[in-house]
Protein backbone atom coordinates (compact mmCIF):
# COMPACT_ATOMS: atom_id res chain seq x y z
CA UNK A 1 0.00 0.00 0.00
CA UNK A 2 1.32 3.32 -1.04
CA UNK A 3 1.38 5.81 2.05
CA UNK A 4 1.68 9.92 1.90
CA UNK A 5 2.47 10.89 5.37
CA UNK A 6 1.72 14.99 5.98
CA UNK A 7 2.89 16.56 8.62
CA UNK A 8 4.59 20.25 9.38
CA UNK A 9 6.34 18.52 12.75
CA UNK A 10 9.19 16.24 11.21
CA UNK A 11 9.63 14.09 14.61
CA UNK A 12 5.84 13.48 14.10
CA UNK A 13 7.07 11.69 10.50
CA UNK A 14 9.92 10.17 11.98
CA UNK A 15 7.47 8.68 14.81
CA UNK A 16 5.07 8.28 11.80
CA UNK A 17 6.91 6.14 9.55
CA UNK A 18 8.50 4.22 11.91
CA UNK A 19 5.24 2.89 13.25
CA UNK A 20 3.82 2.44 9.84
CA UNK A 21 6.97 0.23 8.80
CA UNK A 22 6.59 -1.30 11.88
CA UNK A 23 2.58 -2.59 10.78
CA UNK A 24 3.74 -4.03 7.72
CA UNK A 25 3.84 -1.13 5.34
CA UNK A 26 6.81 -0.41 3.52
CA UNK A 27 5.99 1.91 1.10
CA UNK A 28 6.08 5.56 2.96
CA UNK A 29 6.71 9.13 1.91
CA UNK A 30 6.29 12.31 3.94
CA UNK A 31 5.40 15.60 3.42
CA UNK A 32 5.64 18.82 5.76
CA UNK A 33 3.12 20.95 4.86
CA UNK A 34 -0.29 19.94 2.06
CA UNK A 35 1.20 22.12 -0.68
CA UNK A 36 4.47 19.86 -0.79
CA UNK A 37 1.63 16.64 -0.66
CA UNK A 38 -0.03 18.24 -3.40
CA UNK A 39 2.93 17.82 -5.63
CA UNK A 40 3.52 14.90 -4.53
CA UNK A 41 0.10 14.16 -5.31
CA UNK A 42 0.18 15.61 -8.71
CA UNK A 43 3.84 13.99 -9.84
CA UNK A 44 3.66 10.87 -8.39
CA UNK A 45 3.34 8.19 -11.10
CA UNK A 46 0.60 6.33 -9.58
CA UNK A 47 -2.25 7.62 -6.79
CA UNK A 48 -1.13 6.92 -3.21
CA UNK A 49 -3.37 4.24 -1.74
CA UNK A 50 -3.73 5.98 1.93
CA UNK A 51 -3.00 9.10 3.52
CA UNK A 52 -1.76 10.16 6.93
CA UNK A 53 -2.68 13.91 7.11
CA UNK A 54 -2.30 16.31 10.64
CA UNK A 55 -5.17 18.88 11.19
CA UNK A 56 -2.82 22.01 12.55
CA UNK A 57 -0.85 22.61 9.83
CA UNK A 58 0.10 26.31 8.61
CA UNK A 59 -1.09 27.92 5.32
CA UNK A 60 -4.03 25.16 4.74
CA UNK A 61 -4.94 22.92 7.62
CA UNK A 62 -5.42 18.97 7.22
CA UNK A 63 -9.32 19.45 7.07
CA UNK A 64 -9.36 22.02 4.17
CA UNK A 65 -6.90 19.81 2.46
CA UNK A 66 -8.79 16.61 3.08
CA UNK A 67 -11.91 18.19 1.63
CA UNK A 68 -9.46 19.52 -1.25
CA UNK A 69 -8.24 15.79 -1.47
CA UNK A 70 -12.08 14.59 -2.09
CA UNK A 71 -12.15 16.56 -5.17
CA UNK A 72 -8.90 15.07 -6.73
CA UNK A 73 -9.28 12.56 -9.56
CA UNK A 74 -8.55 9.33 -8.28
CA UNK A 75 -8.69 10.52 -4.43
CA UNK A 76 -12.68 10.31 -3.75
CA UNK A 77 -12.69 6.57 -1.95
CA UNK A 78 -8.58 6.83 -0.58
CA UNK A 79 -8.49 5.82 2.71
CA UNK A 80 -7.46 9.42 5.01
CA UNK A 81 -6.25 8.56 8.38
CA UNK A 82 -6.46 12.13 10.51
CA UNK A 83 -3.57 11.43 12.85
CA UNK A 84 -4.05 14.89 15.04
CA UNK A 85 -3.32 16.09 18.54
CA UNK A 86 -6.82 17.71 18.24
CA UNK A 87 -9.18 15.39 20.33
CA UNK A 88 -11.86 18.36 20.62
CA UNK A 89 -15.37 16.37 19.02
CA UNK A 90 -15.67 19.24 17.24
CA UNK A 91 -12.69 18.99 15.05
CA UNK A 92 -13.31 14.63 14.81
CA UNK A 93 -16.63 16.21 13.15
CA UNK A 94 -15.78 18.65 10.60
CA UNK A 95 -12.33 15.99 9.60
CA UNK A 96 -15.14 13.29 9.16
CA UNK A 97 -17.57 15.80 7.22
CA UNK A 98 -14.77 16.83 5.28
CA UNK A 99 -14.09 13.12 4.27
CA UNK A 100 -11.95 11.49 6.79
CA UNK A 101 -11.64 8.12 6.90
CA UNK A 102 -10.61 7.30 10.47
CA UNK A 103 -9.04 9.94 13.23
CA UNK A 104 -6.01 8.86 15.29
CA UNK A 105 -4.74 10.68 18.01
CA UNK A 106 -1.41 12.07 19.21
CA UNK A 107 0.47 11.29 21.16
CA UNK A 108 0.56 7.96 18.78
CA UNK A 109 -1.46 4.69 19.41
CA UNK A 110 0.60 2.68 17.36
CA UNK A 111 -2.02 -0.18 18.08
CA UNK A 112 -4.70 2.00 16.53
CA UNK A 113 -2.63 3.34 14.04
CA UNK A 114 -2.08 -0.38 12.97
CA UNK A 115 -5.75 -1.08 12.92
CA UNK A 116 -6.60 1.68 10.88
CA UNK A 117 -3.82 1.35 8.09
CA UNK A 118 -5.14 -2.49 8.27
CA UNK A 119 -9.01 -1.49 7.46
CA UNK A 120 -7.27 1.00 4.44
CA UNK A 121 -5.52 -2.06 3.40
CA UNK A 122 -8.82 -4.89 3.25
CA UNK A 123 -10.49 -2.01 1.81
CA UNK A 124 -8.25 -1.33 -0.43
CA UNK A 125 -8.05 -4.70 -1.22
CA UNK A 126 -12.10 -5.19 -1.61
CA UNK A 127 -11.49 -2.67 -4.29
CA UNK A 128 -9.30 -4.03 -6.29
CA UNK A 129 -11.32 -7.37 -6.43
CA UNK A 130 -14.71 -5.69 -6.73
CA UNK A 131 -13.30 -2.59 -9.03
């Protein structure tokens, strides 16, 4: 499964990845801030498969770019984990209604991280039989 890790605190995508390749998932690259994801996004030769996006971020914040993510060709059904210090309801409402996936939050449950890049993966998966 190809992985886009965003976040503007690069311990947080040290942590990030390290957890990640330590589920099973091998195939990992970071971004600090959603306009370096978006060409990342844009270039990359085929669609990531999951995204790992932080809510405070400056410039655009991870719910404006999930929303912006919805709207990208190939990025309507991609599994977005919101992996956030934010554990106000209030923000776990507006991710979801801006097309979240699954919220995670800091500091890191790498047992829930696991189970949510796990769901992205059978889903994933249920796609590619059914699709």
């Amino acid at each position: 499964m190809k992985i886009l890790a965003i976040d503007d605190d690069s311990s947080a995508l040290e942590i990030l990845s390290m957890l990640v390749a330590h589920a099973g998932y091998s195939d990992i690259e970071t971004a600090a801030s959603a306009g370096i994801a978006l060409e990342r996004i844009t270039s990359a030769s085929r669609p990531f498969e999951c995204i790992l996006l932080d809510i405070q971020m400056p410039v655009m914040d991870g719910i404006e770019f999930c929303d912006l993510l919805r709207r990208l060709p190939g990025y309507g059904d991609c599994p977005i984990i919101m992996v956030t210090a934010m554990t106000d309801k209030r923000y776990m409402d507006q991710a979801y209604a801006a097309g979240a996936s699954a919220y995670v939050t800091k500091p890191f449950d790498a047992n829930g991280l696991a189970v949510c890049l796990a769901d992205a993966a059978r889903r994933l998966g249920d796609a590619r039989m059914h699709g």
